[in-house]
PDB file of N, CA and C in Angstrom:
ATOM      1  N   UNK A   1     139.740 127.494 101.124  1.00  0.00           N
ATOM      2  CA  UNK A   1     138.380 127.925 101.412  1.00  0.00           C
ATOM      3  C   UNK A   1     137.367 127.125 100.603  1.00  0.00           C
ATOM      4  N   UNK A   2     137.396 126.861  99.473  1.00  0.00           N
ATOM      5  CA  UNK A   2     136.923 126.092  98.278  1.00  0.00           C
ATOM      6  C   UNK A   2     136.491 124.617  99.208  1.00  0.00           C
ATOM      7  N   UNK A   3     137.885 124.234  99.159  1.00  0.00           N
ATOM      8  CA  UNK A   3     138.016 123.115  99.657  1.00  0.00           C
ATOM      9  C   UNK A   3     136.770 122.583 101.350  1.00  0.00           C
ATOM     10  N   UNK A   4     136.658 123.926 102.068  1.00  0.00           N
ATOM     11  CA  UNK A   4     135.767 123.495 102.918  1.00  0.00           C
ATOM     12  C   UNK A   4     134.135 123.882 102.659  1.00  0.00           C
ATOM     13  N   UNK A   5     133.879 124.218 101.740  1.00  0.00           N
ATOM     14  CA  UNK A   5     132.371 124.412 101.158  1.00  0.00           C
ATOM     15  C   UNK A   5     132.291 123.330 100.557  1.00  0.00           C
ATOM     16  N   UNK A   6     133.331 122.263 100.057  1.00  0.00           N
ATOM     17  CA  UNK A   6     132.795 121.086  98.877  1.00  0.00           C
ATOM     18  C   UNK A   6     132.386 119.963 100.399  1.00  0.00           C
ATOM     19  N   UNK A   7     133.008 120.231 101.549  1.00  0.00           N
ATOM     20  CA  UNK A   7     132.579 119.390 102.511  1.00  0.00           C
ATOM     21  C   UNK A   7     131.406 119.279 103.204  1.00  0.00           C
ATOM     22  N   UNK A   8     130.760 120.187 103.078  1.00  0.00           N
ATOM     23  CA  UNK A   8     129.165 120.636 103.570  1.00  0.00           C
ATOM     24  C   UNK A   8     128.056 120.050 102.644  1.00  0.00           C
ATOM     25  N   UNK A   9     128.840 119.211 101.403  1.00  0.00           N
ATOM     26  CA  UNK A   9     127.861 118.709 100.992  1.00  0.00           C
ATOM     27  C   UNK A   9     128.312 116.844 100.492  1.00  0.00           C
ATOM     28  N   UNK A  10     126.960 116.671 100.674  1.00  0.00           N
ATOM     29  CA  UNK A  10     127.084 115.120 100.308  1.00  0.00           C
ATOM     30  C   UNK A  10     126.720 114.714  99.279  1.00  0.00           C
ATOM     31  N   UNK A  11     127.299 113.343  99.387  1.00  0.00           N
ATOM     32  CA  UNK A  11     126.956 112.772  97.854  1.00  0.00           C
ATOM     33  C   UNK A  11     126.024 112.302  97.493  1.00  0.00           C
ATOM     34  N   UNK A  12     125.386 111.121  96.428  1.00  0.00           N
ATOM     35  CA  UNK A  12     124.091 111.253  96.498  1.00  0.00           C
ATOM     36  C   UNK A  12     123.401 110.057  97.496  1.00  0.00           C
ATOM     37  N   UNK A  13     124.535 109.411  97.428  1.00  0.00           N
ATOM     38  CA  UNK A  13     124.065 108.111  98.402  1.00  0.00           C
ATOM     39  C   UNK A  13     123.833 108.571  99.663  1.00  0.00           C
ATOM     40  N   UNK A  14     123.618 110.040 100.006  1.00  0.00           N
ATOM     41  CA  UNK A  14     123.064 110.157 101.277  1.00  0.00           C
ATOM     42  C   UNK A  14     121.871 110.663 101.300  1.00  0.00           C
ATOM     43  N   UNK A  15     121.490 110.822  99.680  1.00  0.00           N
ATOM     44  CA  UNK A  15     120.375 111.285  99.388  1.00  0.00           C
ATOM     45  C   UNK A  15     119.000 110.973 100.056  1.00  0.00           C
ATOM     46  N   UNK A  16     118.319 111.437 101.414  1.00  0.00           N
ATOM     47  CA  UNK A  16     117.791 111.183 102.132  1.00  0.00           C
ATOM     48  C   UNK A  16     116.083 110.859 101.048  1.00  0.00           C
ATOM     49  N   UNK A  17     116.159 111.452 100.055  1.00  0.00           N
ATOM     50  CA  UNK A  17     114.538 111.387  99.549  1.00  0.00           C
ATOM     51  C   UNK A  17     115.047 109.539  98.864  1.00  0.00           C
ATOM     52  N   UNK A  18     115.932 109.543  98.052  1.00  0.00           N
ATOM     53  CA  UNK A  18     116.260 107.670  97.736  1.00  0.00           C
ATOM     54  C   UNK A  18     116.129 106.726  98.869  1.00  0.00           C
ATOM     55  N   UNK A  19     116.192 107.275 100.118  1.00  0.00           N
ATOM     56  CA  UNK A  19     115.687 106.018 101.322  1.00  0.00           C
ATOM     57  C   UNK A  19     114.328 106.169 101.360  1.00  0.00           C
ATOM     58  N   UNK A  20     113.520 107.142 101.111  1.00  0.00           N
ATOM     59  CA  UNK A  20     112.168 107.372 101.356  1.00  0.00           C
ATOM     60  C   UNK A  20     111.416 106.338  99.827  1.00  0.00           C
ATOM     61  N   UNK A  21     112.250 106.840  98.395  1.00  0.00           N
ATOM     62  CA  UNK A  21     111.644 106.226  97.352  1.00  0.00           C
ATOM     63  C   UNK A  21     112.002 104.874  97.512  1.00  0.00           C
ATOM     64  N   UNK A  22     112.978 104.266  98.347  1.00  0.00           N
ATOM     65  CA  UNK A  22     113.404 102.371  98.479  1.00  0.00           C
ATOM     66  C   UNK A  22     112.241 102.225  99.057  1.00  0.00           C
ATOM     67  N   UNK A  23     111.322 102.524 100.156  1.00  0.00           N
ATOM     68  CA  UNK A  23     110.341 102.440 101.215  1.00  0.00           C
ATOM     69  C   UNK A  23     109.604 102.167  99.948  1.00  0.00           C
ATOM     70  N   UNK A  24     108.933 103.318  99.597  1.00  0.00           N
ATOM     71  CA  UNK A  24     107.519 103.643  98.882  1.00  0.00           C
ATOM     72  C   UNK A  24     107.647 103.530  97.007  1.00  0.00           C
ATOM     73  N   UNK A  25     108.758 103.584  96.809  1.00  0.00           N
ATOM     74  CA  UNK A  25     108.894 103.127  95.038  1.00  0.00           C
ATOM     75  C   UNK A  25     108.943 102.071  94.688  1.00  0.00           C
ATOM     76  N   UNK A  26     108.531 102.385  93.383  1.00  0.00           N
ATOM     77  CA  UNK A  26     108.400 100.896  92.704  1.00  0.00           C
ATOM     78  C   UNK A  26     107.451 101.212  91.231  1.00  0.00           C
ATOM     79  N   UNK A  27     106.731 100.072  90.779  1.00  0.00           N
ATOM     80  CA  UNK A  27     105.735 100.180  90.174  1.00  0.00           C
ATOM     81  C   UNK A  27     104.156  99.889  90.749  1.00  0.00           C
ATOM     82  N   UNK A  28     104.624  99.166  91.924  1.00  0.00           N
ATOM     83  CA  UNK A  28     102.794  98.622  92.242  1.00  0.00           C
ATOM     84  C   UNK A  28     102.967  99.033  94.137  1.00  0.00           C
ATOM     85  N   UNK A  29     103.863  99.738  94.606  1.00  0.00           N
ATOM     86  CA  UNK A  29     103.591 100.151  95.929  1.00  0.00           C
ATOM     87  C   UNK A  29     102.793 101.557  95.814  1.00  0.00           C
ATOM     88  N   UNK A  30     102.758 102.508  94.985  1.00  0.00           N
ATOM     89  CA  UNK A  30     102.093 103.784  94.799  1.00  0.00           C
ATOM     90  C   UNK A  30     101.187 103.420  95.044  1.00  0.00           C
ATOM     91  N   UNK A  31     100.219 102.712  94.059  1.00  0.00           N
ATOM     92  CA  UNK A  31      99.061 102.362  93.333  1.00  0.00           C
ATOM     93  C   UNK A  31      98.415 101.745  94.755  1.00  0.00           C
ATOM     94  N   UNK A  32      99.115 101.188  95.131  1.00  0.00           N
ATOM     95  CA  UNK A  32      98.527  99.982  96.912  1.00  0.00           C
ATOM     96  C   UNK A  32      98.645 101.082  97.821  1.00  0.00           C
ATOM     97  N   UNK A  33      99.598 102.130  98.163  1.00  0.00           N
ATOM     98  CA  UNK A  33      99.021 103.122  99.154  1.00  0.00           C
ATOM     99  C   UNK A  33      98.239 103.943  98.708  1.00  0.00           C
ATOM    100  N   UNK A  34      98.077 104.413  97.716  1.00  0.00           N
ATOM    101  CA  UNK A  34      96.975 105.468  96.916  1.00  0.00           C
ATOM    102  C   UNK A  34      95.511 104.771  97.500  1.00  0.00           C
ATOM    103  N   UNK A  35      95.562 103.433  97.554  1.00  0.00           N
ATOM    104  CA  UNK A  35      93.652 102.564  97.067  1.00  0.00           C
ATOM    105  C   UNK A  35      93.873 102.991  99.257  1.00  0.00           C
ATOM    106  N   UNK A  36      95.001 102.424  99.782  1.00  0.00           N
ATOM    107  CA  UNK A  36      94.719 102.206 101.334  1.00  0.00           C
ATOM    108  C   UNK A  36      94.206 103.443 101.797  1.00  0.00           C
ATOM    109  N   UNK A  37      94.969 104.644 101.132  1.00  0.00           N
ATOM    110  CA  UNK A  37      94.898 106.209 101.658  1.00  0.00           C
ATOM    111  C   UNK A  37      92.983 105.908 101.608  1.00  0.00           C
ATOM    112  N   UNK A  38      92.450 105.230 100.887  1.00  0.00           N
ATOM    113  CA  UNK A  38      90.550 105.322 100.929  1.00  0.00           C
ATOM    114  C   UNK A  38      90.351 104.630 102.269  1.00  0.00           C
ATOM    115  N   UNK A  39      90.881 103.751 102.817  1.00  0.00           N
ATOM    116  CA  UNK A  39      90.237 103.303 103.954  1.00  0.00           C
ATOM    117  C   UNK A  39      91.187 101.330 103.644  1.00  0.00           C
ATOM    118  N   UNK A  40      90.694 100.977 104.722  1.00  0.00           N
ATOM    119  CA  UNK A  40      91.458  99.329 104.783  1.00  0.00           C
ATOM    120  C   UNK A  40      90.310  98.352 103.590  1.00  0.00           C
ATOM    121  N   UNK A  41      91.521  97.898 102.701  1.00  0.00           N
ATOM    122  CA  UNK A  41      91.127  96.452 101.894  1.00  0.00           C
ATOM    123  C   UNK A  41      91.568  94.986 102.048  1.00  0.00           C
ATOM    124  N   UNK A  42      90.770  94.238 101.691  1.00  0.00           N
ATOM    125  CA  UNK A  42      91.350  92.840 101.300  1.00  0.00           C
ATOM    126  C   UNK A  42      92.149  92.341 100.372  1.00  0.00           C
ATOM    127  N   UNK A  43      92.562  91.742 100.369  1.00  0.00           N
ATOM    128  CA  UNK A  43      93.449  90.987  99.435  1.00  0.00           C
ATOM    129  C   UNK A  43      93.075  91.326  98.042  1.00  0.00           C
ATOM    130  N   UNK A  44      91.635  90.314  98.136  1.00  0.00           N
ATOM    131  CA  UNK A  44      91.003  90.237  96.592  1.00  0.00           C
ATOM    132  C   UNK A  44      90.680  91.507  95.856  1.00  0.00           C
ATOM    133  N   UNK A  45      89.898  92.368  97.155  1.00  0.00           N
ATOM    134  CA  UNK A  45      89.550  93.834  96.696  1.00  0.00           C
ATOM    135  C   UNK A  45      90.800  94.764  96.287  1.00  0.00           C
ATOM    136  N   UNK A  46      91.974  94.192  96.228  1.00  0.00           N
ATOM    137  CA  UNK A  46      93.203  94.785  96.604  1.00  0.00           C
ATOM    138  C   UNK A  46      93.673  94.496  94.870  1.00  0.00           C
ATOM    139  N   UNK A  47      93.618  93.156  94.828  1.00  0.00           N
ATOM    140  CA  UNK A  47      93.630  92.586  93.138  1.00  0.00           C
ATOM    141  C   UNK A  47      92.801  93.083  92.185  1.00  0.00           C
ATOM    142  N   UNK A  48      91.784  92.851  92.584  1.00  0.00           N
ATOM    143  CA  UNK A  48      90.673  93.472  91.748  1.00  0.00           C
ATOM    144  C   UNK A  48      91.031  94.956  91.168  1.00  0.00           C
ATOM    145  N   UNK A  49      91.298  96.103  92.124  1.00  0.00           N
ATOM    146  CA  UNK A  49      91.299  97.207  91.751  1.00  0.00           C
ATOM    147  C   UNK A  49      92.993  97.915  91.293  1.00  0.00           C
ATOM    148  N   UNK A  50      94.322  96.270  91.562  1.00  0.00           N
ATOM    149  CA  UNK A  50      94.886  96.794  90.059  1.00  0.00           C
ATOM    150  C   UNK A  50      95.210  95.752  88.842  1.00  0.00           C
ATOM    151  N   UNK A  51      94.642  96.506  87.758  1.00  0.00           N
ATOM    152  CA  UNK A  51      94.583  95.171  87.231  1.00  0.00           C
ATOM    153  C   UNK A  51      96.014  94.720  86.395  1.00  0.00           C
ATOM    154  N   UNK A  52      96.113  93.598  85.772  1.00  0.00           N
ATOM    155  CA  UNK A  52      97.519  93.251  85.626  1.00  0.00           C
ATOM    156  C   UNK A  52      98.660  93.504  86.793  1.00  0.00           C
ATOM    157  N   UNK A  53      98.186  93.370  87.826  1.00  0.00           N
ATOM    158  CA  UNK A  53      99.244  92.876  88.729  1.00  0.00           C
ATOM    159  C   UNK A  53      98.983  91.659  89.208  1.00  0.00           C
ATOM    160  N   UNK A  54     100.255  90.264  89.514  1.00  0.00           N
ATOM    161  CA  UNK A  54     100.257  89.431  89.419  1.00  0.00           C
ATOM    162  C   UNK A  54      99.823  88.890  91.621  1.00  0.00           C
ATOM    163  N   UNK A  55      99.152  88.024  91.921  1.00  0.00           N
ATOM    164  CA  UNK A  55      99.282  87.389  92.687  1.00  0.00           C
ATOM    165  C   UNK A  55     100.304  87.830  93.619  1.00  0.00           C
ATOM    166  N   UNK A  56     101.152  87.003  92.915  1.00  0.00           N
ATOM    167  CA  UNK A  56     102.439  86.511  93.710  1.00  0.00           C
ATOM    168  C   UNK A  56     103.178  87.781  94.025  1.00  0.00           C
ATOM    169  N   UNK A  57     103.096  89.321  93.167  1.00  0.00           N
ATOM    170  CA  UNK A  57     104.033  90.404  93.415  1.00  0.00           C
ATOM    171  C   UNK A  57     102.657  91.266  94.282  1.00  0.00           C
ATOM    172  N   UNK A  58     101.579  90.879  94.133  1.00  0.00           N
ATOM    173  CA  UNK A  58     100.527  91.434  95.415  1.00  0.00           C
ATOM    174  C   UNK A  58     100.964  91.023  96.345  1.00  0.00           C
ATOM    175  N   UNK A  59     101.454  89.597  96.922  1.00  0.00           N
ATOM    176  CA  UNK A  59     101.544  89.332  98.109  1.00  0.00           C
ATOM    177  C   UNK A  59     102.885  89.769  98.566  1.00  0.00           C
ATOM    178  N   UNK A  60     104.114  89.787  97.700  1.00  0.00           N
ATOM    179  CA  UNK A  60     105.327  90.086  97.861  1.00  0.00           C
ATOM    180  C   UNK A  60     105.238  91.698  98.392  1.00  0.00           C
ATOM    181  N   UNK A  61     104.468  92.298  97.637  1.00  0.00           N
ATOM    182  CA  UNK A  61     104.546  93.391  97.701  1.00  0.00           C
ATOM    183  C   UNK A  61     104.041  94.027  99.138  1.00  0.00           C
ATOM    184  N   UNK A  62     102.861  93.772  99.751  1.00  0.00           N
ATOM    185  CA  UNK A  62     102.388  93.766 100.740  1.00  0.00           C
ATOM    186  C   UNK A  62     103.178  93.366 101.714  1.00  0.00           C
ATOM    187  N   UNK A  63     104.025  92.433 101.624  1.00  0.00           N
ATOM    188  CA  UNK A  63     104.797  92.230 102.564  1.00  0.00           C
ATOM    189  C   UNK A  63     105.944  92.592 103.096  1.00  0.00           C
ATOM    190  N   UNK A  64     106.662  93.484 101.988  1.00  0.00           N
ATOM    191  CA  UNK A  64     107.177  94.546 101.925  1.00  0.00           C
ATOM    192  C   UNK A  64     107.028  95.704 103.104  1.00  0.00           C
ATOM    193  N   UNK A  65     105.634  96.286 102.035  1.00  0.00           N
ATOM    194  CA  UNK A  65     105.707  97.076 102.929  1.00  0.00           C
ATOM    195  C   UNK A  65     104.857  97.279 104.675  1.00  0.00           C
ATOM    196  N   UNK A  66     104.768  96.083 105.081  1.00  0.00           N
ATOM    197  CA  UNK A  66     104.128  95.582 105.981  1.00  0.00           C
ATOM    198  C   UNK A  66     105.563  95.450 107.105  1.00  0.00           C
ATOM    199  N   UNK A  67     106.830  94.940 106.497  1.00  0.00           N
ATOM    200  CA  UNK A  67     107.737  94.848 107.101  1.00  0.00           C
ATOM    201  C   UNK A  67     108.339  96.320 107.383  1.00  0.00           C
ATOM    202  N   UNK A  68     108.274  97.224 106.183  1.00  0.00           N
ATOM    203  CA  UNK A  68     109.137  98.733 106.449  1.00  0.00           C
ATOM    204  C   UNK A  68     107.712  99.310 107.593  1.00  0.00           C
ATOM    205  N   UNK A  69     106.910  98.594 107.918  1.00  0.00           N
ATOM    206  CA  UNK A  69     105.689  99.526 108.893  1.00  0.00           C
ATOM    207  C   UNK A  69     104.872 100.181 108.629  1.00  0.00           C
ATOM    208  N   UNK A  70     105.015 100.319 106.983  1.00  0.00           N
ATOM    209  CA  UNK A  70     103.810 100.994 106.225  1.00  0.00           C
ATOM    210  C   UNK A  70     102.369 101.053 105.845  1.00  0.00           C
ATOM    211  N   UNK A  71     102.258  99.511 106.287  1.00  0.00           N
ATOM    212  CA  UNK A  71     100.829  99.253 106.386  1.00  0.00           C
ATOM    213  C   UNK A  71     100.933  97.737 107.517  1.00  0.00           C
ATOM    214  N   UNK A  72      99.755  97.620 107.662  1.00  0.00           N
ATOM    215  CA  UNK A  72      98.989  96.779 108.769  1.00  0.00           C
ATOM    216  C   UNK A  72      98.501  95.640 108.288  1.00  0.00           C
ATOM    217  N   UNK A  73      98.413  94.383 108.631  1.00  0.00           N
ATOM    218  CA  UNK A  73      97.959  93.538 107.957  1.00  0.00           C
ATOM    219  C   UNK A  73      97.291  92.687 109.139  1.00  0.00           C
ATOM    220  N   UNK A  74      96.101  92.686 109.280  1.00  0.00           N
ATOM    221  CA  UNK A  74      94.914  92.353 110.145  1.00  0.00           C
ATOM    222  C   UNK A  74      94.165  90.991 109.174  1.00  0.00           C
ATOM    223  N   UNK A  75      94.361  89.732 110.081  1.00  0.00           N
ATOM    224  CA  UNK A  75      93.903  88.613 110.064  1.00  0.00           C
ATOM    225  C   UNK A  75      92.860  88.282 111.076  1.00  0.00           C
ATOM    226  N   UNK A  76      91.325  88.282 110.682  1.00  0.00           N
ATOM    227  CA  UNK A  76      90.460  87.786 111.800  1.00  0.00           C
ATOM    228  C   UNK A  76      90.632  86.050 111.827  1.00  0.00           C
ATOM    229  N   UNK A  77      89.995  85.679 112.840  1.00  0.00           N
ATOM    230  CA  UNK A  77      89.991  84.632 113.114  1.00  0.00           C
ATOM    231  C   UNK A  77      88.826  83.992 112.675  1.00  0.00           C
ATOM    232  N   UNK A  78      88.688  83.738 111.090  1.00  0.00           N
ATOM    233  CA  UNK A  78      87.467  83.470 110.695  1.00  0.00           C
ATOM    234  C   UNK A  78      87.576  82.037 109.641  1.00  0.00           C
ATOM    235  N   UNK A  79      86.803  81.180 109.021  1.00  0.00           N
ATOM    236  CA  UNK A  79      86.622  80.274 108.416  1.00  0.00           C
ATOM    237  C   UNK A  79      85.467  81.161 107.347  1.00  0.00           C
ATOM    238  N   UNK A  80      86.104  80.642 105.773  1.00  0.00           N
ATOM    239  CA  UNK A  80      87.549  81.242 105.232  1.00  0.00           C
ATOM    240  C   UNK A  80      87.703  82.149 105.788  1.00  0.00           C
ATOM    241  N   UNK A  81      89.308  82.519 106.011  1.00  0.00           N
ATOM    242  CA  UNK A  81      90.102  83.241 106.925  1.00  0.00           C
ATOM    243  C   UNK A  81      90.005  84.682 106.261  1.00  0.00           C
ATOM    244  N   UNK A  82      89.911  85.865 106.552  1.00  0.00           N
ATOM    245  CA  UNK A  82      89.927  87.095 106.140  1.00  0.00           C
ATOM    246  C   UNK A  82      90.830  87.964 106.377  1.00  0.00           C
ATOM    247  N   UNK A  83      91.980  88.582 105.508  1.00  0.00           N
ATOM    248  CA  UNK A  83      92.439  89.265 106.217  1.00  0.00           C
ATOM    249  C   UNK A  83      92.211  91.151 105.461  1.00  0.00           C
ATOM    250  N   UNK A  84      92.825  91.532 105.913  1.00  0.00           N
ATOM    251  CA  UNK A  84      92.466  93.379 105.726  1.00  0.00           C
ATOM    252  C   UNK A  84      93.490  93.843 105.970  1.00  0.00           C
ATOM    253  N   UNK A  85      94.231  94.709 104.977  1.00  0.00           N
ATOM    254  CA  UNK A  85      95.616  95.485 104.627  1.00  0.00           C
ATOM    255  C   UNK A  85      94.848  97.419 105.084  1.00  0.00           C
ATOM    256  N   UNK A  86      96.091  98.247 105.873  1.00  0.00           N
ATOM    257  CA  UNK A  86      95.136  99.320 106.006  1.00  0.00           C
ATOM    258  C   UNK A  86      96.403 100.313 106.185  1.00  0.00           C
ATOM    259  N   UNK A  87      96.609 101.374 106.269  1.00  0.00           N
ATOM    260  CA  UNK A  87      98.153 102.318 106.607  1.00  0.00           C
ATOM    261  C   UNK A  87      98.223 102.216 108.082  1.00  0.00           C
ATOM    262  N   UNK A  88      99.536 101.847 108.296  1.00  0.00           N
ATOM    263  CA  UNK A  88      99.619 101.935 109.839  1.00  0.00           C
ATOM    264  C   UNK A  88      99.398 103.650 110.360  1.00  0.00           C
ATOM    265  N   UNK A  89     100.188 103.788 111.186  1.00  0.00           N
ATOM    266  CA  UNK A  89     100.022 105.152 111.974  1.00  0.00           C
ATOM    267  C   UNK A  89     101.407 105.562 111.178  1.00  0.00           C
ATOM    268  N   UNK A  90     102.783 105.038 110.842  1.00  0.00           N
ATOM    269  CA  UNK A  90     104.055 105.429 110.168  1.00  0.00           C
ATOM    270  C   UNK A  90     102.948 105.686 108.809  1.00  0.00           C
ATOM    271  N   UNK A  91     102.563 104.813 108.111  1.00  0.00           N
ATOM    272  CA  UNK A  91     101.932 104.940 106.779  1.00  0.00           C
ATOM    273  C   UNK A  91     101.076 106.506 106.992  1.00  0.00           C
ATOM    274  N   UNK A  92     100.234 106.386 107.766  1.00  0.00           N
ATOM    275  CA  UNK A  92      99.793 107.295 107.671  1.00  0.00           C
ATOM    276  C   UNK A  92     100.047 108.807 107.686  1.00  0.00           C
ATOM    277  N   UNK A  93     101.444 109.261 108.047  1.00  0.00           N
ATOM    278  CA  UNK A  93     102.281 110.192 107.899  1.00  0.00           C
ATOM    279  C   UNK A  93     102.643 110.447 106.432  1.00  0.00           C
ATOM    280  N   UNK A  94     102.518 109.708 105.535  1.00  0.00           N
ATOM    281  CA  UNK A  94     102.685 109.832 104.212  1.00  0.00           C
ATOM    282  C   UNK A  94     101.660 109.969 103.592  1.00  0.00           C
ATOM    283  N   UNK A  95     100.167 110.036 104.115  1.00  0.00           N
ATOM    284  CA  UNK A  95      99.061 110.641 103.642  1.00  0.00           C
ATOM    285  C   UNK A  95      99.244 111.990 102.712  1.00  0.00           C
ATOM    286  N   UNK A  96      99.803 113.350 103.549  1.00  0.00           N
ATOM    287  CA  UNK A  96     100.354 114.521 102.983  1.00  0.00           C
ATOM    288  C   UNK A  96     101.049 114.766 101.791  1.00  0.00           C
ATOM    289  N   UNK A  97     102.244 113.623 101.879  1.00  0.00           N
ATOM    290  CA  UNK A  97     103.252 113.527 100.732  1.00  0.00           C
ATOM    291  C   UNK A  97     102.990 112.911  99.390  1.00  0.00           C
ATOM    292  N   UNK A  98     101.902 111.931  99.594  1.00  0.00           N
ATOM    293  CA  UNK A  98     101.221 111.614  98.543  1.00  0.00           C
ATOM    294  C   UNK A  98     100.420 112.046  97.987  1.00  0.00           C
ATOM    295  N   UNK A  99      99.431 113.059  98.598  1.00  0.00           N
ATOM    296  CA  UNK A  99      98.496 113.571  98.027  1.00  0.00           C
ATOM    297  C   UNK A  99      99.328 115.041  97.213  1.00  0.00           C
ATOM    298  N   UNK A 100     100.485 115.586  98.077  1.00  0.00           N
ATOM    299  CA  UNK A 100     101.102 116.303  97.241  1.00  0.00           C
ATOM    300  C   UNK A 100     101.863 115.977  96.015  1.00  0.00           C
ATOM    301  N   UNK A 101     101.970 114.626  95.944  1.00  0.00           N
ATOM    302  CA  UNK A 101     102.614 113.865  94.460  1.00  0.00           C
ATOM    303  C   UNK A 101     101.618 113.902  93.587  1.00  0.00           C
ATOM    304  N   UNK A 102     100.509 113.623  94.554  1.00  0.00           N
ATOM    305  CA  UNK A 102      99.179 113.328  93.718  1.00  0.00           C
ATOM    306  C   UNK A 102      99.105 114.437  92.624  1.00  0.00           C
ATOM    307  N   UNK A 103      98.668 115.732  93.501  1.00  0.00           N
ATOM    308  CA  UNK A 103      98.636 116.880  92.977  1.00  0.00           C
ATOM    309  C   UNK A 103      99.726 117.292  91.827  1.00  0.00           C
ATOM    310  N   UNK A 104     100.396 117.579  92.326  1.00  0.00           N
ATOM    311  CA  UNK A 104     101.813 117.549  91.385  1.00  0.00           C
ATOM    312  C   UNK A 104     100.962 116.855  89.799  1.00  0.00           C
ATOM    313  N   UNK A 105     101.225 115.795  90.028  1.00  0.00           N
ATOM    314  CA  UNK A 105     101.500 115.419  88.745  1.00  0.00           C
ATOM    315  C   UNK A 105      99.785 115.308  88.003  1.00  0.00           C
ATOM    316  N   UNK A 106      98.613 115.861  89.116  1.00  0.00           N
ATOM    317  CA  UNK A 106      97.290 116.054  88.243  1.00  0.00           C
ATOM    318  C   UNK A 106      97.860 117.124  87.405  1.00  0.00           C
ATOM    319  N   UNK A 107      98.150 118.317  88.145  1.00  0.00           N
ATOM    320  CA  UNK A 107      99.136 119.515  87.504  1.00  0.00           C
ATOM    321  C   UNK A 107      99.535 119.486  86.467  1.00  0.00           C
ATOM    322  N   UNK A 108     100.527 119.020  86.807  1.00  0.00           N
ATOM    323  CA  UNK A 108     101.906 118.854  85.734  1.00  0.00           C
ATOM    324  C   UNK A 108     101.963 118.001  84.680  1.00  0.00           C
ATOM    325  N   UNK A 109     101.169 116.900  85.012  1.00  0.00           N
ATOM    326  CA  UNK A 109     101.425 115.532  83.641  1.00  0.00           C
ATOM    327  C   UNK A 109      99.982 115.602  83.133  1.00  0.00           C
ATOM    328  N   UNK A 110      99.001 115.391  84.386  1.00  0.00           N
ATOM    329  CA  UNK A 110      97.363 114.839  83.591  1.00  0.00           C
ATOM    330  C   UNK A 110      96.450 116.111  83.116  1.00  0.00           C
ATOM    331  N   UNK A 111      97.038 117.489  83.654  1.00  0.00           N
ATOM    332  CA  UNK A 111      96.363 118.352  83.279  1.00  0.00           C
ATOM    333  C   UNK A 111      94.882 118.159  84.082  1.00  0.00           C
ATOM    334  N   UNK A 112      94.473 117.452  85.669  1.00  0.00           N
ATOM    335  CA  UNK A 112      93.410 117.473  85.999  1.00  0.00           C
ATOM    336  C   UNK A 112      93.582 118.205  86.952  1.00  0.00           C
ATOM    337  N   UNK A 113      92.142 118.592  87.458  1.00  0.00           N
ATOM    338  CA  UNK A 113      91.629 119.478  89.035  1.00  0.00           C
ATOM    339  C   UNK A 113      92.988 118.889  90.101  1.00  0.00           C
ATOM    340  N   UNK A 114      92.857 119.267  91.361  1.00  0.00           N
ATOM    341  CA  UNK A 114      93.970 118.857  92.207  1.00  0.00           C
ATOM    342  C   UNK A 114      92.734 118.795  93.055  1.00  0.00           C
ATOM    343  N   UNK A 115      92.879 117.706  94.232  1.00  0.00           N
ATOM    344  CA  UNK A 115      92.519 116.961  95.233  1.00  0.00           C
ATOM    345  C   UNK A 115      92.770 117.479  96.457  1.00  0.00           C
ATOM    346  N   UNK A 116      91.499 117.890  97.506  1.00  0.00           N
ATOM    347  CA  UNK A 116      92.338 118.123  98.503  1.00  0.00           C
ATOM    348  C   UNK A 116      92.482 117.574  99.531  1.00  0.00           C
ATOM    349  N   UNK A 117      93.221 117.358 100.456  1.00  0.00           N
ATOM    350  CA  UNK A 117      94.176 116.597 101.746  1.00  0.00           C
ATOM    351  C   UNK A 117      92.840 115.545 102.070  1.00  0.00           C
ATOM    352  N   UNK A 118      92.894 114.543 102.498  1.00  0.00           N
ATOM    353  CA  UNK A 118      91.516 113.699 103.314  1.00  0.00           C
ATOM    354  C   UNK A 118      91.902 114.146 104.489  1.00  0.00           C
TER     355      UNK A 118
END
């Protein structure tokens, strides 16, 4: 009997929230959907607002999550060329979950007000 209750459960590598944190974890993917959750940025405006992150792991990074569908990456056809990073419609399903992390940890770690949903 033992034996068929230990089968109803899995191990951790099926741990469905660790495929969600491979998507969205890290150190500088939070911080880049947190600024998008305001509305679509540029590159530079994108640098600018974190600081000590490097170039090269901005662009890596973006591309990332541009490939898992998480955000949008819109190139006009302009001289200099412009482009604009923004949450796709998948990204945007994680609006909720972030703002409840958000919360969480105003709560729990910063001791500030909590934010509510955009």
């Amino acid at each position: 009997m033992a034996e068929n209750n230990l089968q109803k459960y899995h191990g951790a590598e099926d741990c469905p929230i660790t495929a969600t944190i491979d998507v969205i974890g890290g150190k500088w993917k939070p911080p880049i959907l947190w600024l998008l959750m305001k509305g679509p940025l540029r590159f530079g405006g994108l640098h600018k607002l974190i600081p000590g992150m490097a170039l090269k792991v901005l662009s890596r990074t973006l591309k990332e999550l541009e490939a898992d569908g998480i955000i949008i990456r819109k190139a006009y056809p302009e001289v200099p060329p412009r482009v604009e990073y923004s949450l796709s419609p998948k990204g945007e399903t994680l609006r909720p979950i972030l703002t409840q992390l958000s919360n969480w940890s105003r709560q729990h770690i910063m001791n500030l007000p909590m934010v509510e949903e955009n």
